[in-house]
N, C-alpha and C. Protein backbone atom coordinates (compact mmCIF):
# COMPACT_ATOMS: atom_id res chain seq x y z
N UNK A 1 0.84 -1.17 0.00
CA UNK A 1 0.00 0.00 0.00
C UNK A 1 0.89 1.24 0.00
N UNK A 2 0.49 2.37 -0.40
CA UNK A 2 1.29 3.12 -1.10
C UNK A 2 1.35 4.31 0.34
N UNK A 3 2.16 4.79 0.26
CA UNK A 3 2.21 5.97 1.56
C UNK A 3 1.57 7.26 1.17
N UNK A 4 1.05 7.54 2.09
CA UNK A 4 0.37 8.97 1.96
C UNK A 4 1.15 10.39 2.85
N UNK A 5 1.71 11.20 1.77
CA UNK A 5 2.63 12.28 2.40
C UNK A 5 1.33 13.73 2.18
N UNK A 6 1.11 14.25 2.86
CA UNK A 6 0.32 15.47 3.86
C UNK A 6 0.79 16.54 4.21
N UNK A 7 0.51 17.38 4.44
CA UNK A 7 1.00 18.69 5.13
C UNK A 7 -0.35 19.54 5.68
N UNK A 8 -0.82 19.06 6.75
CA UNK A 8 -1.62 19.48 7.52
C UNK A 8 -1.39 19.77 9.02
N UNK A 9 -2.57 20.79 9.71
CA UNK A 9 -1.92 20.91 11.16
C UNK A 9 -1.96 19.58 11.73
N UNK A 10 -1.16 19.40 12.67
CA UNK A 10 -1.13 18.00 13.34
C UNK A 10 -2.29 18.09 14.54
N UNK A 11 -2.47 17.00 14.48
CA UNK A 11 -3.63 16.47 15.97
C UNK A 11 -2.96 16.30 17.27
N UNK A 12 -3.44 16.19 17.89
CA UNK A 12 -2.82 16.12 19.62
C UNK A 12 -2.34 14.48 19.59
N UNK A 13 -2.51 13.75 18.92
CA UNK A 13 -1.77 12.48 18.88
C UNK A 13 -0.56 12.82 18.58
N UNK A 14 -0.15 13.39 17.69
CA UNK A 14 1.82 13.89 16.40
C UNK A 14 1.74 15.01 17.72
N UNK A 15 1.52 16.14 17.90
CA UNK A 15 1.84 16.46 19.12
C UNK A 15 2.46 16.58 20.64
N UNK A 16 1.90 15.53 21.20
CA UNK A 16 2.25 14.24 22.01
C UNK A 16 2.99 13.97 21.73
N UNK A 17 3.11 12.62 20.62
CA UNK A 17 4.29 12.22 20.72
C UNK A 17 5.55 12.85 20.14
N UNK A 18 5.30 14.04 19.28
CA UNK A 18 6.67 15.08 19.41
C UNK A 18 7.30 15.51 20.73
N UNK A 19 6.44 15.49 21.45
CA UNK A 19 6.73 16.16 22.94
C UNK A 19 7.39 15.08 24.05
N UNK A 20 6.53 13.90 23.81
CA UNK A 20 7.43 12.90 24.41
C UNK A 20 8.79 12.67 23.67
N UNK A 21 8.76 12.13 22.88
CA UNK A 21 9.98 11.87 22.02
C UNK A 21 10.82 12.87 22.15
N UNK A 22 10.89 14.12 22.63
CA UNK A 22 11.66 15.29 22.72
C UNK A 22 12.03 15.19 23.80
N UNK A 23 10.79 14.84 25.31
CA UNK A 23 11.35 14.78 26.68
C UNK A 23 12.20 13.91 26.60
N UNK A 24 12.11 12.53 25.91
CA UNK A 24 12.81 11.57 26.04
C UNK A 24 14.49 11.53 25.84
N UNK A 25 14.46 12.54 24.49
CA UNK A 25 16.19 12.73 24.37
C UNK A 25 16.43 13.60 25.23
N UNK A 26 15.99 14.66 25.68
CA UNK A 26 16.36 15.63 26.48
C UNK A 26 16.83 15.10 27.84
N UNK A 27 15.93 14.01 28.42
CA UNK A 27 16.07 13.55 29.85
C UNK A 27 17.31 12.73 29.47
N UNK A 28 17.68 12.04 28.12
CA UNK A 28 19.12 11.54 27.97
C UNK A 28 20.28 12.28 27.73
N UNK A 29 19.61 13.37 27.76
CA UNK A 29 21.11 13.99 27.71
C UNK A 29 21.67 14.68 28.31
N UNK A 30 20.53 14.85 29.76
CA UNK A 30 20.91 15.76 31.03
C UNK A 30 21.73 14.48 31.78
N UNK A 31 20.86 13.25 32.00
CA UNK A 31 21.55 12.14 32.29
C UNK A 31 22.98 11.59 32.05
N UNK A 32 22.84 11.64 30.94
CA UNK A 32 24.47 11.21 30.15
C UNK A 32 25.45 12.20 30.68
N UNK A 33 25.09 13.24 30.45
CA UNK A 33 25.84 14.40 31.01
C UNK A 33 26.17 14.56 32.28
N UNK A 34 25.21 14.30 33.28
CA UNK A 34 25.53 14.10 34.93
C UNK A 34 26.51 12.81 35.16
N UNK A 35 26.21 11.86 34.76
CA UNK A 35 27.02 10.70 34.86
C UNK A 35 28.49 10.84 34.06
N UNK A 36 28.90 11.54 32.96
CA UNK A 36 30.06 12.17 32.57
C UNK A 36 30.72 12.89 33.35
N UNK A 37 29.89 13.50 33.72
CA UNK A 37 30.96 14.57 34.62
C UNK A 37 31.19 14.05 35.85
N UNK A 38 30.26 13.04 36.60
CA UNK A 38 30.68 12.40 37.64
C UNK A 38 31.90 11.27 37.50
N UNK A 39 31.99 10.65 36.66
CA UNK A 39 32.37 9.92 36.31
C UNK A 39 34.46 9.74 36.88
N UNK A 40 34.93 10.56 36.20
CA UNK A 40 36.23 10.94 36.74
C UNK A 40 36.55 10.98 38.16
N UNK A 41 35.63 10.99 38.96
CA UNK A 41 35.71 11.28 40.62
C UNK A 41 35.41 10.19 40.78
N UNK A 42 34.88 8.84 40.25
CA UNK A 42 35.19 7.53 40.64
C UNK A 42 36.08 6.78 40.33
N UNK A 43 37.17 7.19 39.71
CA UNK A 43 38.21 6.43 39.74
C UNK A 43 38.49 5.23 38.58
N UNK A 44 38.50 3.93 38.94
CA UNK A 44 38.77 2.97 38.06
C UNK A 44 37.17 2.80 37.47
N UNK A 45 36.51 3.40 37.92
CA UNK A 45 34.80 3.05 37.15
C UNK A 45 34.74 3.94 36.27
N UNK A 46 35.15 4.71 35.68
CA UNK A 46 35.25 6.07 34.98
C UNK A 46 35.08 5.29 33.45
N UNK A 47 35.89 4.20 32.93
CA UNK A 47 35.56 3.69 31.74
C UNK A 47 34.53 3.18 31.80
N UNK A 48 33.96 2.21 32.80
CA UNK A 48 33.07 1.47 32.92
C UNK A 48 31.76 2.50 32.28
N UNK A 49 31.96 3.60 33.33
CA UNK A 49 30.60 4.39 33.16
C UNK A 49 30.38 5.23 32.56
N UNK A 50 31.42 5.85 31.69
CA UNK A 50 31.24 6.58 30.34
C UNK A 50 30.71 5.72 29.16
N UNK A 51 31.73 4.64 28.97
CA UNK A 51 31.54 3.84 27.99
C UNK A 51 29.78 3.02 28.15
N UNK A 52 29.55 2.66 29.25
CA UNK A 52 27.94 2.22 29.63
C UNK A 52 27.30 3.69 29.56
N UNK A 53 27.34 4.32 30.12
CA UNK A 53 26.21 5.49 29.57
C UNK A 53 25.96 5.81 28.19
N UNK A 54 27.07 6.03 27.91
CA UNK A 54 27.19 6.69 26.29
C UNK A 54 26.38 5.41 25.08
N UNK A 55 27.18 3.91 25.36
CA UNK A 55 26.31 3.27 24.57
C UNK A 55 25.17 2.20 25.11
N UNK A 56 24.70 2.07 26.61
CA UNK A 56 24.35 1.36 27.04
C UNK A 56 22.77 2.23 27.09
N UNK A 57 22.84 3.18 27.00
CA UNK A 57 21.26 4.27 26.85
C UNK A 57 20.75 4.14 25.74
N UNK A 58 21.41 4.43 24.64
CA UNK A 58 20.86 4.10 23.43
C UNK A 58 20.06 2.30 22.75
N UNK A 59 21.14 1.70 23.64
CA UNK A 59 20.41 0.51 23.40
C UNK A 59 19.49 -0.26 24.23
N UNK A 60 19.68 0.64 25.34
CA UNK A 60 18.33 0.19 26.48
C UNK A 60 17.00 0.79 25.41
N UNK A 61 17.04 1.95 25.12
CA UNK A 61 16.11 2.83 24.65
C UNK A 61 15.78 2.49 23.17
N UNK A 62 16.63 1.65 22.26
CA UNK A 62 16.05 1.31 21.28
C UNK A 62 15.25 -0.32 21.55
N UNK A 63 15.77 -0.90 22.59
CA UNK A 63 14.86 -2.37 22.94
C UNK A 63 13.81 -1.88 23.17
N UNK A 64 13.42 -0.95 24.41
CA UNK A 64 12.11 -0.31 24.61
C UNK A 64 10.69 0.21 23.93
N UNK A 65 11.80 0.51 23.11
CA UNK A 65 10.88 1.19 21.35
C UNK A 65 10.02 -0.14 20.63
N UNK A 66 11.16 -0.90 20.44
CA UNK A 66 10.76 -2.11 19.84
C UNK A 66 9.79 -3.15 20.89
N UNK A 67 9.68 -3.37 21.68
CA UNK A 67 8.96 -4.06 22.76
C UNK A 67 8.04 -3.38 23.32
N UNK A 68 8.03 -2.05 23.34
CA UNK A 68 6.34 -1.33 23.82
C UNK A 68 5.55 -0.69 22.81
N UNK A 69 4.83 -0.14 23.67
CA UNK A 69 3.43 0.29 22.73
C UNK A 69 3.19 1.72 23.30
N UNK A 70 2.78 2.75 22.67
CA UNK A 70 2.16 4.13 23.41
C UNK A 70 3.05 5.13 23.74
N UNK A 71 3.30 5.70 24.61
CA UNK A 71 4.10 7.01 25.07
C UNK A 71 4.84 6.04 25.56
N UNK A 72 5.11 5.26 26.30
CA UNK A 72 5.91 4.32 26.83
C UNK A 72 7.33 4.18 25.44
N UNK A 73 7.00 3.44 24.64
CA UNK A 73 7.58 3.28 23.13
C UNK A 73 7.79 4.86 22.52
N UNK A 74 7.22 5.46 22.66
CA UNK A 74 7.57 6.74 21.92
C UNK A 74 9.04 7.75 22.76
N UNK A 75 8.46 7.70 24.00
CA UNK A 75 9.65 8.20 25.45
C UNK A 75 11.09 6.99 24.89
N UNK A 76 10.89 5.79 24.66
CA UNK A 76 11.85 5.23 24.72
C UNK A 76 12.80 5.12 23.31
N UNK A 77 11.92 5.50 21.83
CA UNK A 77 12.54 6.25 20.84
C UNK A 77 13.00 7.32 20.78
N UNK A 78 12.57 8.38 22.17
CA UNK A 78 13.35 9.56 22.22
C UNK A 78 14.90 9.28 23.08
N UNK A 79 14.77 8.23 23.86
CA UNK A 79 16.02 8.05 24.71
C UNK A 79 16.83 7.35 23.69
N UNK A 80 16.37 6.77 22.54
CA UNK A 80 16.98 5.81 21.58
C UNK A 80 18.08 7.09 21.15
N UNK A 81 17.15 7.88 20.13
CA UNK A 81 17.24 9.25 19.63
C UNK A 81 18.37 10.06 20.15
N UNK A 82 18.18 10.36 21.41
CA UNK A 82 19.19 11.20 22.01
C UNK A 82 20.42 10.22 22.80
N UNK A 83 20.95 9.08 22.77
CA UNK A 83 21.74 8.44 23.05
C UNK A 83 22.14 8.62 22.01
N UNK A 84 22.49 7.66 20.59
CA UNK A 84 22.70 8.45 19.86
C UNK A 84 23.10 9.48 18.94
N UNK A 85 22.51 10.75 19.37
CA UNK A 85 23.04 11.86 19.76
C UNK A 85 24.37 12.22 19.88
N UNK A 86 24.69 11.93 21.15
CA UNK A 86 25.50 11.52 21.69
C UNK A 86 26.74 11.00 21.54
N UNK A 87 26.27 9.57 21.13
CA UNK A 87 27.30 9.29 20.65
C UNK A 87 28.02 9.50 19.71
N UNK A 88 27.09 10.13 18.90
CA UNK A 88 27.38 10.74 16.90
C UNK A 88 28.49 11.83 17.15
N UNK A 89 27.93 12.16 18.83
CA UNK A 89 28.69 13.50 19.03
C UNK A 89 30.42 13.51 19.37
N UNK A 90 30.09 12.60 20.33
CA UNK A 90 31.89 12.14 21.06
C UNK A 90 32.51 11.32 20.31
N UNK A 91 31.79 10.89 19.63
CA UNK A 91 32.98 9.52 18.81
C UNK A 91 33.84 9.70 18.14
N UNK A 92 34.37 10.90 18.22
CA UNK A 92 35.88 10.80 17.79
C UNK A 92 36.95 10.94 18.73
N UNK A 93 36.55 11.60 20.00
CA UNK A 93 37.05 11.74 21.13
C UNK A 93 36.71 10.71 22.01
N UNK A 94 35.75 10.07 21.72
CA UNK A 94 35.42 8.99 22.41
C UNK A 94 36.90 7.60 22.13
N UNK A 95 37.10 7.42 20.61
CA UNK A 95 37.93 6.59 19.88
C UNK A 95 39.35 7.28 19.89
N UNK A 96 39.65 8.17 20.41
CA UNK A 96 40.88 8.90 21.10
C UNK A 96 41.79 7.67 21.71
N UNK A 97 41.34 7.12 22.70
CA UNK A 97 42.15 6.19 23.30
C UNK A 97 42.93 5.03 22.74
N UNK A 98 42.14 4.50 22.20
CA UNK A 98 42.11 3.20 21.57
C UNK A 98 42.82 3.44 20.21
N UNK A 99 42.55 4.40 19.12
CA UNK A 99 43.36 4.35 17.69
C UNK A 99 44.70 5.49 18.13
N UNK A 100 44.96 6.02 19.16
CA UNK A 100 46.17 6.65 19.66
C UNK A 100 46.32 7.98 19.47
N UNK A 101 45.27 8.31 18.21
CA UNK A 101 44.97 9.34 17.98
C UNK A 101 44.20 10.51 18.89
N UNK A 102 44.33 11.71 18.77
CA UNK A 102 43.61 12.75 19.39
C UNK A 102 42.46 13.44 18.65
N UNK A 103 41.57 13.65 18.70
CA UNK A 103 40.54 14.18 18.30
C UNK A 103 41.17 15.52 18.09
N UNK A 104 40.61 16.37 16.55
CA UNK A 104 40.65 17.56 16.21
C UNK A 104 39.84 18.82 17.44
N UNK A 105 40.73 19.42 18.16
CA UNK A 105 39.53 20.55 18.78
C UNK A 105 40.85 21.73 18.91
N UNK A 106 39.89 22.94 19.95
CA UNK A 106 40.57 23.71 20.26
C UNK A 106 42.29 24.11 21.31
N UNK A 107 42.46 22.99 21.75
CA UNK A 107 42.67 22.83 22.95
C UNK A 107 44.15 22.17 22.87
N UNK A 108 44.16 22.15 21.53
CA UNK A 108 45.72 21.06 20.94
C UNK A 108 46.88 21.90 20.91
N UNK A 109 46.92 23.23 21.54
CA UNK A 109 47.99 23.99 21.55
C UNK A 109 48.70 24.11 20.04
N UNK A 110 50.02 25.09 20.20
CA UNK A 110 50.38 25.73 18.97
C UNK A 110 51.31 24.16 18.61
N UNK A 111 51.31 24.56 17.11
CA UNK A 111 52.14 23.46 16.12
C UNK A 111 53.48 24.11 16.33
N UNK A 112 54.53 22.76 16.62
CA UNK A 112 55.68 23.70 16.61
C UNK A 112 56.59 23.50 15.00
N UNK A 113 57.62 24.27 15.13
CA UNK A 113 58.36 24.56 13.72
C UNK A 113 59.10 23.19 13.36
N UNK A 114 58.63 22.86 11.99
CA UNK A 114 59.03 21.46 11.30
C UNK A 114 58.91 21.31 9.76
N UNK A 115 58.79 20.37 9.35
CA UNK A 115 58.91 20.49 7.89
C UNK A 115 56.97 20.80 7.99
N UNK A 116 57.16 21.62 6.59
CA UNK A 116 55.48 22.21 5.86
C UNK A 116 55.18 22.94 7.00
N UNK A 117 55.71 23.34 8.26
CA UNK A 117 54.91 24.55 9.08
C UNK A 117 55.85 25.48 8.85
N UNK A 118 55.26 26.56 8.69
CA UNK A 118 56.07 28.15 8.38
C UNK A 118 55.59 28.90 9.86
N UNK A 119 56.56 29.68 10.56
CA UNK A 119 56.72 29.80 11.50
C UNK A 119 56.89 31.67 11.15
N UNK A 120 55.57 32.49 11.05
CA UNK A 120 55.40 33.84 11.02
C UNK A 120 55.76 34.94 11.94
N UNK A 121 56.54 35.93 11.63
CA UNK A 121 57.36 36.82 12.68
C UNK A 121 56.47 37.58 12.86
N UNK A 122 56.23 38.35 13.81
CA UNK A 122 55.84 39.21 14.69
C UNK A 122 55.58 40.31 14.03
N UNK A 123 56.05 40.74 13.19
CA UNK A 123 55.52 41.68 11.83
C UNK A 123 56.51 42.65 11.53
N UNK A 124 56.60 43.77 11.39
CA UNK A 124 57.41 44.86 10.50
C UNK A 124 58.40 44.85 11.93
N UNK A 125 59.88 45.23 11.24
CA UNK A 125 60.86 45.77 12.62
C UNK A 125 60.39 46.68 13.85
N UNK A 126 60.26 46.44 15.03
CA UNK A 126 60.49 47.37 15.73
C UNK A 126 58.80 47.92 16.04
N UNK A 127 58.01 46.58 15.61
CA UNK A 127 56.49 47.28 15.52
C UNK A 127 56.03 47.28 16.83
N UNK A 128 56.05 46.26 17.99
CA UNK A 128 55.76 46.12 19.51
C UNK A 128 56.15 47.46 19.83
N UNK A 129 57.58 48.09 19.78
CA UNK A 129 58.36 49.49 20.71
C UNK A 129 57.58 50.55 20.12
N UNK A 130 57.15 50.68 18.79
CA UNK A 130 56.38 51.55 18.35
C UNK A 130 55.35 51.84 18.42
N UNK A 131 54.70 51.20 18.73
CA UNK A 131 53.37 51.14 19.26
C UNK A 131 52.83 51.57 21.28
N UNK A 132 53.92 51.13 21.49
CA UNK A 132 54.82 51.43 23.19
C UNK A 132 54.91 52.87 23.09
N UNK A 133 55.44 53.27 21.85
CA UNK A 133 55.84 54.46 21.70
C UNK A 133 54.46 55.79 21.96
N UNK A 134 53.50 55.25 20.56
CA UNK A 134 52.61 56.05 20.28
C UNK A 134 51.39 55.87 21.53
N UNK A 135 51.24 54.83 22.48
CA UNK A 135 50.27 54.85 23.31
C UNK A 135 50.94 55.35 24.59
N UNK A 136 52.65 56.07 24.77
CA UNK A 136 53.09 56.86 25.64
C UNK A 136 52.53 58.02 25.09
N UNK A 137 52.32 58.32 23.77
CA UNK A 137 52.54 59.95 23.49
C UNK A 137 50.93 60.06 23.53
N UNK A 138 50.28 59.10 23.35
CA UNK A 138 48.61 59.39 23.24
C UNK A 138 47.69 59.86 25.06
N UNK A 139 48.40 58.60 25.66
CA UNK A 139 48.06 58.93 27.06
C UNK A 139 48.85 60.18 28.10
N UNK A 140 50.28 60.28 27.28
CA UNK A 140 50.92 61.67 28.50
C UNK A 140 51.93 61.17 28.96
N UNK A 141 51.85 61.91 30.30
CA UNK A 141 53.10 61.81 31.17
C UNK A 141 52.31 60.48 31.82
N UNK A 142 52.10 60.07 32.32
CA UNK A 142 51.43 59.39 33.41
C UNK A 142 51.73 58.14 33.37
N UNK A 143 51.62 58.04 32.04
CA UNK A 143 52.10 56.44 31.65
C UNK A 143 53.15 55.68 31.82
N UNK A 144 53.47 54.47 32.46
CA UNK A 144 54.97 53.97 32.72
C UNK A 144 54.70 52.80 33.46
């Protein structure tokens, strides 16, 4: 049977379950997030319970989907949903450990001088003292 595509206002049924399905990732990702950040202050459980949160939510929450019926099943496609998430999100930093590699971010400090990096000077001679210069003569005596 052939599908029928629509564009009408939705009923309080599509409603609903937009709203559940929304609480549902949302409550996974305040969760995931509390248990992340706790996580490091336990010590040797820290893999245990990143690695179980991060993929152990998503697949609690996609069995759920598949085995219930109602808001029950819909809440548990949103926890599917936003696990997930999640994981779509960290997995390159997540796989940091294991392939030896570091994930691309901000935080990787400066490249130092080697072959193919060009290593840019500070700009025209004498430009830092000159500038020293003109914000003595702009502000006065006072300055020092």
């Amino acid at each position: 049977m052939a599908q029928e595509f629509a564009i009408a206002t939705p009923r309080a049924e599509e409603m609903t379950r937009v709203a559940v399905i929304g609480a549902g990732a949302g409550i996974t990702g305040a969760v995931t997030g509390v248990i992340v950040k706790m996580a490091p202050q336990l010590g040797a459980l820290e893999p245990i319970l990143t690695w179980g949160a991060k993929l152990g939510l998503p697949v609690l929450g996609a069995a759920g989907a598949l085995f219930t019926r109602g808001m029950i099943s819909d809440l548990c496609m949103g926890v599917a949903a936003g696990g997930l998430g999640i994981v779509g999100y960290t997995l390159p930093e997540f796989l940091g450990p294991i392939t030896g590699r570091r994930a691309l971010g901000g935080s990787q400090g400066q490249l130092g001088a080697g072959a193919g990096v060009k290593q840019l000077t500070a700009g025209p001679l004498g430009a830092p003292q000159r500038a020293q210069a003109n914000v003595r003569a702009y502000v006065g005596a006072g300055y020092e």
